[in-house]
PDB file of N, CA and C in Angstrom:
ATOM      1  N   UNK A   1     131.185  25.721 130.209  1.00  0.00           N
ATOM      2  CA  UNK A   1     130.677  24.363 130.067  1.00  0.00           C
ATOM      3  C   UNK A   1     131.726  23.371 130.568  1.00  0.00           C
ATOM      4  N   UNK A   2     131.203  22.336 131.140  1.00  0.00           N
ATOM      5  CA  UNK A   2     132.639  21.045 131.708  1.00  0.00           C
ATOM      6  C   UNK A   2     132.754  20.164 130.955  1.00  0.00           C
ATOM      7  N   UNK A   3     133.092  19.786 130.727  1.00  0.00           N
ATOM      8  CA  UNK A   3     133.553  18.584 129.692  1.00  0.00           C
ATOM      9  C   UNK A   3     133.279  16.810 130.990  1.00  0.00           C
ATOM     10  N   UNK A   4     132.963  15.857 129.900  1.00  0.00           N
ATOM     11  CA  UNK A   4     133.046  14.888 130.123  1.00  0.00           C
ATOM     12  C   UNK A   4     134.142  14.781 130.978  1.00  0.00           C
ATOM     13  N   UNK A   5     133.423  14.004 132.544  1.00  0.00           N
ATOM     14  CA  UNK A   5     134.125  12.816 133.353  1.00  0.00           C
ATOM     15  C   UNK A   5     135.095  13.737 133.649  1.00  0.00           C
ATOM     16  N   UNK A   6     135.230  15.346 133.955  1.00  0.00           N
ATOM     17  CA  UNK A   6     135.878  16.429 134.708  1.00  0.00           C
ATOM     18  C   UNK A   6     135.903  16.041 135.985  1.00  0.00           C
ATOM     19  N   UNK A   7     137.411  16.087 136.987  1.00  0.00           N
ATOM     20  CA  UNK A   7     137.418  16.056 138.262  1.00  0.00           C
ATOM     21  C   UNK A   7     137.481  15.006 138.762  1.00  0.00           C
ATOM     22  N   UNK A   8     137.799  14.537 139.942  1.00  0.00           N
ATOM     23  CA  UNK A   8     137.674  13.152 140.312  1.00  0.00           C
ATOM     24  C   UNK A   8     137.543  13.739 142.228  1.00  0.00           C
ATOM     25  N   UNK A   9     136.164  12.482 142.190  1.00  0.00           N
ATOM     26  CA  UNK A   9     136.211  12.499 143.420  1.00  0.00           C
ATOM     27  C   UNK A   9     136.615  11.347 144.081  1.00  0.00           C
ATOM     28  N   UNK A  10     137.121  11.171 145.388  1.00  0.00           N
ATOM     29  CA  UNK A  10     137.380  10.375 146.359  1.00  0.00           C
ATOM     30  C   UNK A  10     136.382   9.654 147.078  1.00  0.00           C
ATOM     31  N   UNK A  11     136.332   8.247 146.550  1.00  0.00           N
ATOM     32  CA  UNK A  11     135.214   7.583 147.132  1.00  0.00           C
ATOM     33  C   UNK A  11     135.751   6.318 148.085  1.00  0.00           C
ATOM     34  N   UNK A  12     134.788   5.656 148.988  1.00  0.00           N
ATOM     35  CA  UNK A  12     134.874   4.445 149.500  1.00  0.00           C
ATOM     36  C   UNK A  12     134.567   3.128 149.029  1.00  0.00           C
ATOM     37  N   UNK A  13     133.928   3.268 147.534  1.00  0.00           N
ATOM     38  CA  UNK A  13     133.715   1.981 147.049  1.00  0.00           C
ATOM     39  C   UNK A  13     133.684   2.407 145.536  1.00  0.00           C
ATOM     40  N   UNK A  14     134.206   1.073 144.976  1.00  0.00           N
ATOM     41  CA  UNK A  14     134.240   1.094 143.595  1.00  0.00           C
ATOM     42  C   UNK A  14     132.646   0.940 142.927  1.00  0.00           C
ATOM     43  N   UNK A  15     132.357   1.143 141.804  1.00  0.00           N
ATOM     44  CA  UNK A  15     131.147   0.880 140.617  1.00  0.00           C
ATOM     45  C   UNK A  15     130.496  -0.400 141.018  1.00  0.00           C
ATOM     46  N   UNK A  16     131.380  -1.448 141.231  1.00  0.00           N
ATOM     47  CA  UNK A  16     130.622  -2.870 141.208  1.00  0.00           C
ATOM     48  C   UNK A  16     130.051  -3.162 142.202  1.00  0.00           C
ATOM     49  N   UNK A  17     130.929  -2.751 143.294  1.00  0.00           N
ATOM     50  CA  UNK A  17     130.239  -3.094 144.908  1.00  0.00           C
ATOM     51  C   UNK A  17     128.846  -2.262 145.040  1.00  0.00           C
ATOM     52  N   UNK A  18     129.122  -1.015 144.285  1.00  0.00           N
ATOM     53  CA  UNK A  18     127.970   0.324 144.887  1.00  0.00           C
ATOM     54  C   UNK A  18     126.807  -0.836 144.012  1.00  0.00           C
ATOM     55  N   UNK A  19     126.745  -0.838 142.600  1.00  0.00           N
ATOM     56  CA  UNK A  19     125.960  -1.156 141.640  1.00  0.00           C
ATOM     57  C   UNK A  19     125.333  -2.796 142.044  1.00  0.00           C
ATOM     58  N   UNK A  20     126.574  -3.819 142.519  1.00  0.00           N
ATOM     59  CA  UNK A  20     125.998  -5.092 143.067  1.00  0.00           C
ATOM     60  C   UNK A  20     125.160  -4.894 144.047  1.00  0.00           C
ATOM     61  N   UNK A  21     125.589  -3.816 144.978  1.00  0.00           N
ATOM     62  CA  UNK A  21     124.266  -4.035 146.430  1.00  0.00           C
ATOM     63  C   UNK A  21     122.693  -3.306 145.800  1.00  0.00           C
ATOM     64  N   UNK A  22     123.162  -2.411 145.248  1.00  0.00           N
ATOM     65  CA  UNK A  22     121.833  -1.622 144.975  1.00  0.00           C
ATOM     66  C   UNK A  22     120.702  -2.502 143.805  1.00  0.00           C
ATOM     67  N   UNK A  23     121.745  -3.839 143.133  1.00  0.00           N
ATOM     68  CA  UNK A  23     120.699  -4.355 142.117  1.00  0.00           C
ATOM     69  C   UNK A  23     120.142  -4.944 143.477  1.00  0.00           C
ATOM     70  N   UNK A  24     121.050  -5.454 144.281  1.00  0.00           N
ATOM     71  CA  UNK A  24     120.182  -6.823 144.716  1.00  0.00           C
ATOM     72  C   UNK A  24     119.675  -6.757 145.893  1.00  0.00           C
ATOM     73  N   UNK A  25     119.971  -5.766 146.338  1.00  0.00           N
ATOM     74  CA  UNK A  25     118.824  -4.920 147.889  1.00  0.00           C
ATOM     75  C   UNK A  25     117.925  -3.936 147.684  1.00  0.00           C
ATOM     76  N   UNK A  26     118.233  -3.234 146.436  1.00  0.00           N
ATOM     77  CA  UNK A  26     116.864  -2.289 145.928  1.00  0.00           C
ATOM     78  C   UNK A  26     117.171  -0.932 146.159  1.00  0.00           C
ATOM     79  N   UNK A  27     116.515  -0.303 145.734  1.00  0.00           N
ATOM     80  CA  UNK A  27     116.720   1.080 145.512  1.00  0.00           C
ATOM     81  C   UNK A  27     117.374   1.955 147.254  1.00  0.00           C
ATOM     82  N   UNK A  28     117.927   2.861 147.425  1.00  0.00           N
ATOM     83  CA  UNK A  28     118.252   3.544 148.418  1.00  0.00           C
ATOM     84  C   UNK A  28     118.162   4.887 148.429  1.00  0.00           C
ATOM     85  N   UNK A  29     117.025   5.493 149.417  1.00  0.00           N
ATOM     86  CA  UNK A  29     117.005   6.301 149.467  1.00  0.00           C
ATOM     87  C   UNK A  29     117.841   7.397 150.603  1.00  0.00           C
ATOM     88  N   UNK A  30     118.885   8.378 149.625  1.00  0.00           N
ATOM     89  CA  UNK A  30     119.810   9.448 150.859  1.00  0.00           C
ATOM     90  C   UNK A  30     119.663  10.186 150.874  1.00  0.00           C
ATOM     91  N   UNK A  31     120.695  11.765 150.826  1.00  0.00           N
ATOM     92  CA  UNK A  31     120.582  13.168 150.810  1.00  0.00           C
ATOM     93  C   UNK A  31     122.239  13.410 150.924  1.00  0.00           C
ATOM     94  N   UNK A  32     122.542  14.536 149.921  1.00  0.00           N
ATOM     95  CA  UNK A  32     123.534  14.651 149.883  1.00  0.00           C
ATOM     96  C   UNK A  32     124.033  15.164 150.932  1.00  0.00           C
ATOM     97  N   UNK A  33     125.548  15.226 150.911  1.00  0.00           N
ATOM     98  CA  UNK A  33     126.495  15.730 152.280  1.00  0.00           C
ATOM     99  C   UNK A  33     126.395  17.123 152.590  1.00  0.00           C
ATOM    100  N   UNK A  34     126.808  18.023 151.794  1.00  0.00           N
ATOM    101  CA  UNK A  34     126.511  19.302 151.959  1.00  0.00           C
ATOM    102  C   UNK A  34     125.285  19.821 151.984  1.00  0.00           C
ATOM    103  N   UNK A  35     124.335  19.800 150.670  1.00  0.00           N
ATOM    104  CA  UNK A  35     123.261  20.635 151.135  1.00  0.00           C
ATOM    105  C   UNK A  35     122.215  19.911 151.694  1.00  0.00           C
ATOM    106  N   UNK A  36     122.185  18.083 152.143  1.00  0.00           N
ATOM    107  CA  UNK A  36     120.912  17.830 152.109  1.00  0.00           C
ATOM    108  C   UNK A  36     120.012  17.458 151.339  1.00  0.00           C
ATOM    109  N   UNK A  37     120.095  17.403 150.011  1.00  0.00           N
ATOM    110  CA  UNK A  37     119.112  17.280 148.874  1.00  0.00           C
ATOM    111  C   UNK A  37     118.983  15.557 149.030  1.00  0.00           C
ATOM    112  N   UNK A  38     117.649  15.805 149.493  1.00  0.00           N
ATOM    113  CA  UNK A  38     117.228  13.978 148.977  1.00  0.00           C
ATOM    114  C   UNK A  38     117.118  13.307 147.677  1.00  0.00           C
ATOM    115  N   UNK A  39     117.808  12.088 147.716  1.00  0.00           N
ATOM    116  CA  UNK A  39     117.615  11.604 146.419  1.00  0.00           C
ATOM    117  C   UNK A  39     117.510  10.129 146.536  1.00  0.00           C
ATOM    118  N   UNK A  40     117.124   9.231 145.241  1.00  0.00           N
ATOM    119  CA  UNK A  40     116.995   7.792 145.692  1.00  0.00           C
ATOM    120  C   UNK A  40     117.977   7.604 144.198  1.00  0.00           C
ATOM    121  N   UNK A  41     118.615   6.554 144.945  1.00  0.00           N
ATOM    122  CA  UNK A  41     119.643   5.875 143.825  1.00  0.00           C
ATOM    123  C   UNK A  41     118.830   4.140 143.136  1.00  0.00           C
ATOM    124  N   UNK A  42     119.464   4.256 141.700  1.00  0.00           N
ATOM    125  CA  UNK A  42     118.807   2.555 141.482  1.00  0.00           C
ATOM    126  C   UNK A  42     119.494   2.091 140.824  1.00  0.00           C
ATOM    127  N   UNK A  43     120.341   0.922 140.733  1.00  0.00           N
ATOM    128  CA  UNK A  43     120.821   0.159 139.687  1.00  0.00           C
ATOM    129  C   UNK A  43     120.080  -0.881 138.389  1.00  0.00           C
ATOM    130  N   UNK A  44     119.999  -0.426 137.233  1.00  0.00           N
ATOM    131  CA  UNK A  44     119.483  -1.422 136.367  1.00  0.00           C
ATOM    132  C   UNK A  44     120.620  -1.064 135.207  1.00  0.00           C
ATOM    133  N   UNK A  45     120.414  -1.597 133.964  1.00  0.00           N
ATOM    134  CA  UNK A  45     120.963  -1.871 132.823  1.00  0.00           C
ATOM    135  C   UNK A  45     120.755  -0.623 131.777  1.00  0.00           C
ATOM    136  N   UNK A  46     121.176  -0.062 130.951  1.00  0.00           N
ATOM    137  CA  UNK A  46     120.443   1.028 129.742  1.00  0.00           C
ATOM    138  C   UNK A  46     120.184   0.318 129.083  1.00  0.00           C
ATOM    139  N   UNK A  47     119.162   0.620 128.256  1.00  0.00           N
ATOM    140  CA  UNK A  47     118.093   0.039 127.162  1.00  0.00           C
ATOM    141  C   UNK A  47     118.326   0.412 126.332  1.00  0.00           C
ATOM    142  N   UNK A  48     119.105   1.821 126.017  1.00  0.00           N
ATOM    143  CA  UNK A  48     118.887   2.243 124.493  1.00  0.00           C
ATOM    144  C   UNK A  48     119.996   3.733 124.882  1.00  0.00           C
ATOM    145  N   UNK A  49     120.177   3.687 123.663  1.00  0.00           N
ATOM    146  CA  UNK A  49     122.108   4.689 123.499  1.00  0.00           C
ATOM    147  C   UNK A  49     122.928   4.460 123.202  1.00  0.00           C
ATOM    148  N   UNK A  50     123.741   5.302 123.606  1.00  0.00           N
ATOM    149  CA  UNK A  50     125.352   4.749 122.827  1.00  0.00           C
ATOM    150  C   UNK A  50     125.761   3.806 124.493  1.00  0.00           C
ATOM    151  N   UNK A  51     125.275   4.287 125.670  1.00  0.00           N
ATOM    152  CA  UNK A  51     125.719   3.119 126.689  1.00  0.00           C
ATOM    153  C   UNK A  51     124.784   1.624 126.948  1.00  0.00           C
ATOM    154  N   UNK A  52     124.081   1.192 125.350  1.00  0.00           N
ATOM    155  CA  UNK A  52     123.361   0.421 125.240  1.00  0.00           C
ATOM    156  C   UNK A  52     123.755  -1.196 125.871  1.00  0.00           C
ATOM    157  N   UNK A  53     122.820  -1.803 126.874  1.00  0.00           N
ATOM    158  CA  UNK A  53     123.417  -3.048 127.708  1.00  0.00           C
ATOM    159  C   UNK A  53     124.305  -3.194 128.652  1.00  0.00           C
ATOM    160  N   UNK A  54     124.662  -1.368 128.988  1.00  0.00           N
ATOM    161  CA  UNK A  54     125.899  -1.405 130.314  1.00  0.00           C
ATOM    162  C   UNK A  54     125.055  -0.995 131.483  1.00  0.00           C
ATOM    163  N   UNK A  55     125.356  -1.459 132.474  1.00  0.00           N
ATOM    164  CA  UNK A  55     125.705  -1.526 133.656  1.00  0.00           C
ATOM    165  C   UNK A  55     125.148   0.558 134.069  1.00  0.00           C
ATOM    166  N   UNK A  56     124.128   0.394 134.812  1.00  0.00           N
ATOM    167  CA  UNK A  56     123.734   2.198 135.296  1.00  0.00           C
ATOM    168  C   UNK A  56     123.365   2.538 136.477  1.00  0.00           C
ATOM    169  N   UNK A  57     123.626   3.737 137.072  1.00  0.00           N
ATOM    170  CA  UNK A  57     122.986   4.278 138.152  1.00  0.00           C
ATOM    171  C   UNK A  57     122.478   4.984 138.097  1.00  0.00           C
ATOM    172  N   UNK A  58     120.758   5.375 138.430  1.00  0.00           N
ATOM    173  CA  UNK A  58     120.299   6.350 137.869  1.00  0.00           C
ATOM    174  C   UNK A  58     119.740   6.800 139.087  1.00  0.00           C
ATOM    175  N   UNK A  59     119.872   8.148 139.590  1.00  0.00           N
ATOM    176  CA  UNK A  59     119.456   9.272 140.175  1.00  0.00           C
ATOM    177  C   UNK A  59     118.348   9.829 139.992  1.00  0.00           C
ATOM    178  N   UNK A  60     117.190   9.669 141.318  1.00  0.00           N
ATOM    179  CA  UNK A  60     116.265  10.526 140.863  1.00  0.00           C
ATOM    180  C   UNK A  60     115.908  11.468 142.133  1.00  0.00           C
ATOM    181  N   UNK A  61     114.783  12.841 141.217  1.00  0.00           N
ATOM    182  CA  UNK A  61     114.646  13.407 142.871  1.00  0.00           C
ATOM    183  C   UNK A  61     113.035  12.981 142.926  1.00  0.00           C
ATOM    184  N   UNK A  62     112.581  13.723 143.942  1.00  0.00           N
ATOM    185  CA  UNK A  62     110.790  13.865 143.880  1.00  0.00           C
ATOM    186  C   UNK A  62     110.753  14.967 143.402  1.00  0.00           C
ATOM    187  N   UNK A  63     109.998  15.154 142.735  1.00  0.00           N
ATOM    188  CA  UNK A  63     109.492  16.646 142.342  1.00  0.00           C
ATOM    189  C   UNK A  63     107.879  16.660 141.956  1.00  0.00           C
ATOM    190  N   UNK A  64     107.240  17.508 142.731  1.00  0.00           N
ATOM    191  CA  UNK A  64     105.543  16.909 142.641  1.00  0.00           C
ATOM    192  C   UNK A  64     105.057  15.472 142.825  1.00  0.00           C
ATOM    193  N   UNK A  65     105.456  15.308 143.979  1.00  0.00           N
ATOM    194  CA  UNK A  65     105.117  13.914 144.551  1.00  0.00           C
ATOM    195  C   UNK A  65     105.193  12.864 143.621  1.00  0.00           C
ATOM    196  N   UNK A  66     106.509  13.077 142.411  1.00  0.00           N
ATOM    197  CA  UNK A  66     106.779  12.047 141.134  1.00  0.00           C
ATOM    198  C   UNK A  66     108.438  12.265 140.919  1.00  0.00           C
ATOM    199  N   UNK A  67     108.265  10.930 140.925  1.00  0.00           N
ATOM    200  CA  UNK A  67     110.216  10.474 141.089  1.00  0.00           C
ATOM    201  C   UNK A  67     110.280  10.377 139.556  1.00  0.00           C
ATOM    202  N   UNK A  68     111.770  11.880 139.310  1.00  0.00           N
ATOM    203  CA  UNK A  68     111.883  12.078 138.139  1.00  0.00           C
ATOM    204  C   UNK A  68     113.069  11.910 138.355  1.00  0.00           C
ATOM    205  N   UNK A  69     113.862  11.092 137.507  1.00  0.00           N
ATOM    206  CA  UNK A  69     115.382  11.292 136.461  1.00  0.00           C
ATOM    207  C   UNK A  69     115.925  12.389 136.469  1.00  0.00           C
ATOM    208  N   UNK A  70     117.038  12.306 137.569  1.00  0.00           N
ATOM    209  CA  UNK A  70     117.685  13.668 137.246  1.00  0.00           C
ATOM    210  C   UNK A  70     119.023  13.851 136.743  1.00  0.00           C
ATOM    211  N   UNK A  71     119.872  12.043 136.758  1.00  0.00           N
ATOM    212  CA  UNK A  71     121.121  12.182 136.274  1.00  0.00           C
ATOM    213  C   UNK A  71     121.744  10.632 136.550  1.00  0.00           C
ATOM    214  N   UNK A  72     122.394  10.406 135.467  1.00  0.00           N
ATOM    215  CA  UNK A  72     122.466   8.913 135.530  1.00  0.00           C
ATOM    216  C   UNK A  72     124.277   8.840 135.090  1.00  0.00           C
ATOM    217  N   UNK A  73     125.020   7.573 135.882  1.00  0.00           N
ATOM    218  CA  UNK A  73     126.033   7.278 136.008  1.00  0.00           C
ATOM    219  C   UNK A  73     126.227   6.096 135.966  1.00  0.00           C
ATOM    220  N   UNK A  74     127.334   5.654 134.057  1.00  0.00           N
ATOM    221  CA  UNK A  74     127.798   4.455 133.915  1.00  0.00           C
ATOM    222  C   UNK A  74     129.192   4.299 134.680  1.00  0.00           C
ATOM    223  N   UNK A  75     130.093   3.140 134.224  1.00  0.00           N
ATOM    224  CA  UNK A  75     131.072   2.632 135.397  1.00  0.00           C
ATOM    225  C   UNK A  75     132.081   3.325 134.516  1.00  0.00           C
ATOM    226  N   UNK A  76     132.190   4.063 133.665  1.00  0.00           N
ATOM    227  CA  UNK A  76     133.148   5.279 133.113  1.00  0.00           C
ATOM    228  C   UNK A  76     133.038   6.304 133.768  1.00  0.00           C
ATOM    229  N   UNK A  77     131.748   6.971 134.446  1.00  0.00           N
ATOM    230  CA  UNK A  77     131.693   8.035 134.871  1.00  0.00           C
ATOM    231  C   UNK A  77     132.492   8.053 136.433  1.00  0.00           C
ATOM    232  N   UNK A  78     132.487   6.675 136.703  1.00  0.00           N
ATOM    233  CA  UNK A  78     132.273   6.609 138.521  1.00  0.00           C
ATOM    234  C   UNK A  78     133.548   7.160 139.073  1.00  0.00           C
ATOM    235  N   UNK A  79     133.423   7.996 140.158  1.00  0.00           N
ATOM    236  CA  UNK A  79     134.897   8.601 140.420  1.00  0.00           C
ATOM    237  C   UNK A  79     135.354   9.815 139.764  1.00  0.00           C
ATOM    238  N   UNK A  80     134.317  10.620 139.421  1.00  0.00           N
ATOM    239  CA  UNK A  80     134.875  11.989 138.547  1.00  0.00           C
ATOM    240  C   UNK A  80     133.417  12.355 139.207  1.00  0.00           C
ATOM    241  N   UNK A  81     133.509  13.576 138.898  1.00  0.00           N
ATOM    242  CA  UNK A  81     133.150  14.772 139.795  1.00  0.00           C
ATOM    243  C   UNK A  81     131.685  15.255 138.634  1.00  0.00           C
ATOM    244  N   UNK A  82     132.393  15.351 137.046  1.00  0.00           N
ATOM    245  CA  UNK A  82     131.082  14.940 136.072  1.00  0.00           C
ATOM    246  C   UNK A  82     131.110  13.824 135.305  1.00  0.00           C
ATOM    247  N   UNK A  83     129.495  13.331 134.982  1.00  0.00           N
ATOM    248  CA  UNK A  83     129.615  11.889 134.138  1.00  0.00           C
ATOM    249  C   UNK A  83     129.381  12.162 132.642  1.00  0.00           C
ATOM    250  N   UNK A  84     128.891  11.081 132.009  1.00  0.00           N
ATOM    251  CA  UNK A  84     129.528  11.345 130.376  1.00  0.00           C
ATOM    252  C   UNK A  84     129.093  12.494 129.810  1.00  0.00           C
ATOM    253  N   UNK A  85     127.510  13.281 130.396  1.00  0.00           N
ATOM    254  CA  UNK A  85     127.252  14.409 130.012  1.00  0.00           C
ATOM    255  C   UNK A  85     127.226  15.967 130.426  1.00  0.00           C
ATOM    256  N   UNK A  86     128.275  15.649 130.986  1.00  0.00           N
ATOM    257  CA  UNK A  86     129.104  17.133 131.570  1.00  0.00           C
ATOM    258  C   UNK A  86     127.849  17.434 132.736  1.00  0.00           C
ATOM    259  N   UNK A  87     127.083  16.856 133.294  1.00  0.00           N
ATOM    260  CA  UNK A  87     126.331  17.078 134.527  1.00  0.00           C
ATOM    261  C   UNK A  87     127.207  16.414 135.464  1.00  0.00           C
ATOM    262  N   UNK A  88     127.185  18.086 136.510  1.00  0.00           N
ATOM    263  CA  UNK A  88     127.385  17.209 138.114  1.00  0.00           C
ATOM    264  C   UNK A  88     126.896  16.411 138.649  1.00  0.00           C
ATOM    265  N   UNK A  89     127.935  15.297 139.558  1.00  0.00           N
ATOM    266  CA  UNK A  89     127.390  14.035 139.892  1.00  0.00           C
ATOM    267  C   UNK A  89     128.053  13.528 141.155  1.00  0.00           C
ATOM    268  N   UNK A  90     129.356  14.138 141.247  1.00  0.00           N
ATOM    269  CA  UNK A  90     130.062  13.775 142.587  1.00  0.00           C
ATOM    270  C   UNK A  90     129.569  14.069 143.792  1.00  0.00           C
ATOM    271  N   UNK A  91     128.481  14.773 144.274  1.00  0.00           N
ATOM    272  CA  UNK A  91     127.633  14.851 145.360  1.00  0.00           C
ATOM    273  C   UNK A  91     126.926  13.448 145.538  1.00  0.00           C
ATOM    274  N   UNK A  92     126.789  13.071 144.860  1.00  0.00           N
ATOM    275  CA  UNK A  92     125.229  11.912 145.092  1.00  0.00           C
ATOM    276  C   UNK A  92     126.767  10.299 145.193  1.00  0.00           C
ATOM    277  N   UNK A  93     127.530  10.472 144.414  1.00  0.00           N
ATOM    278  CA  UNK A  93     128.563   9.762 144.526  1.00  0.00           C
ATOM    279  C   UNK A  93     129.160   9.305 145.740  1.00  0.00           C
ATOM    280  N   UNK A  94     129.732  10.842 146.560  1.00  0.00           N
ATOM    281  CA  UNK A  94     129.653  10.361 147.799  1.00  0.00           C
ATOM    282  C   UNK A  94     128.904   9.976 148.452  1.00  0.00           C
ATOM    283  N   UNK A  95     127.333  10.540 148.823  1.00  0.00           N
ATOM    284  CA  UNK A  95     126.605   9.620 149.466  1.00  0.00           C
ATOM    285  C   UNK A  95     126.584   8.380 149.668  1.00  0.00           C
ATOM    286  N   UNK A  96     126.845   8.151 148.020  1.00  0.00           N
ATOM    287  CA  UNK A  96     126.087   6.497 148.001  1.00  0.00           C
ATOM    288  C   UNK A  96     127.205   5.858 148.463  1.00  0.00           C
ATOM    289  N   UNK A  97     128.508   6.130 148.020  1.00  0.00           N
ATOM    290  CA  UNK A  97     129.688   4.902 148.161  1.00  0.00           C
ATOM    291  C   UNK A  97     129.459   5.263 150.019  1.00  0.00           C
ATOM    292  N   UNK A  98     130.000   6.532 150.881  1.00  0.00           N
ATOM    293  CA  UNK A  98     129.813   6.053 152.019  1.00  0.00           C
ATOM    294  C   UNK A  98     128.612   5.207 152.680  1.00  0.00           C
ATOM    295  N   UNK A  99     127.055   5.468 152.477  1.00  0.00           N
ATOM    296  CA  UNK A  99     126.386   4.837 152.807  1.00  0.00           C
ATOM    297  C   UNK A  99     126.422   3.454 152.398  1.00  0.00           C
ATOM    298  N   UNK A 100     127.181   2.985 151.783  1.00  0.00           N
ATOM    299  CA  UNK A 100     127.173   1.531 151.040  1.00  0.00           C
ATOM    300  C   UNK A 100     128.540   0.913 151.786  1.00  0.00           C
ATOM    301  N   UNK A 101     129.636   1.455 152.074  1.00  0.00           N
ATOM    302  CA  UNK A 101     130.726   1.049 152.745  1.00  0.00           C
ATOM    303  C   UNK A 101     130.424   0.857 154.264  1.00  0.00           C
ATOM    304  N   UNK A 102     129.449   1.890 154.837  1.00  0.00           N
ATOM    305  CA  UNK A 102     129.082   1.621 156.566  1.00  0.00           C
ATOM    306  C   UNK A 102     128.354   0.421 156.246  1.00  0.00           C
TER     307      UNK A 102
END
């Protein structure tokens, strides 16, 4: 099992820049670096939890032509390899910060 916020990856943009463009240009859809896996990134707020009123990125894939939640990243997680719940996350990480820095 990994423990919380394990690893750190090397990115091109910090939490605020990734999280400011994506509130205010809208969702983006990429695919990760290595295998390809499409995914769409979105910035809004959490509603309810212990990361209640912070700042989120939430990851989803398609699965049966329905965009499901597959893993979500507050500005503690950003830059580590897993986020607060020991799920991998540094794939979709890079995507987004390079596609957001070009």
């Amino acid at each position: 099992m990994f423990e919380p916020h394990q690893g750190n990856v090397r990115l091109d943009c910090d939490f605020d820049k990734i999280w400011d463009s994506l509130k205010n240009k809208g969702e983006l859809s990429l695919q990760t670096e290595r295998e390809g896996k499409p995914f769409i990134a979105r910035a809004t707020v959490a509603t309810r939890g212990p990361h209640l009123g912070e700042r989120v990125i939430i990851f989803f894939h398609e699965k049966s032509g329905k965009l499901t939640e597959s893993v979500r990243s507050y500005e503690c997680c950003w830059g580590h390899y897993y986020n607060c719940y020991g799920t991998r996350i540094g794939m979709y990480f890079k995507a987004l910060s390079h596609s957001i820095r070009v």
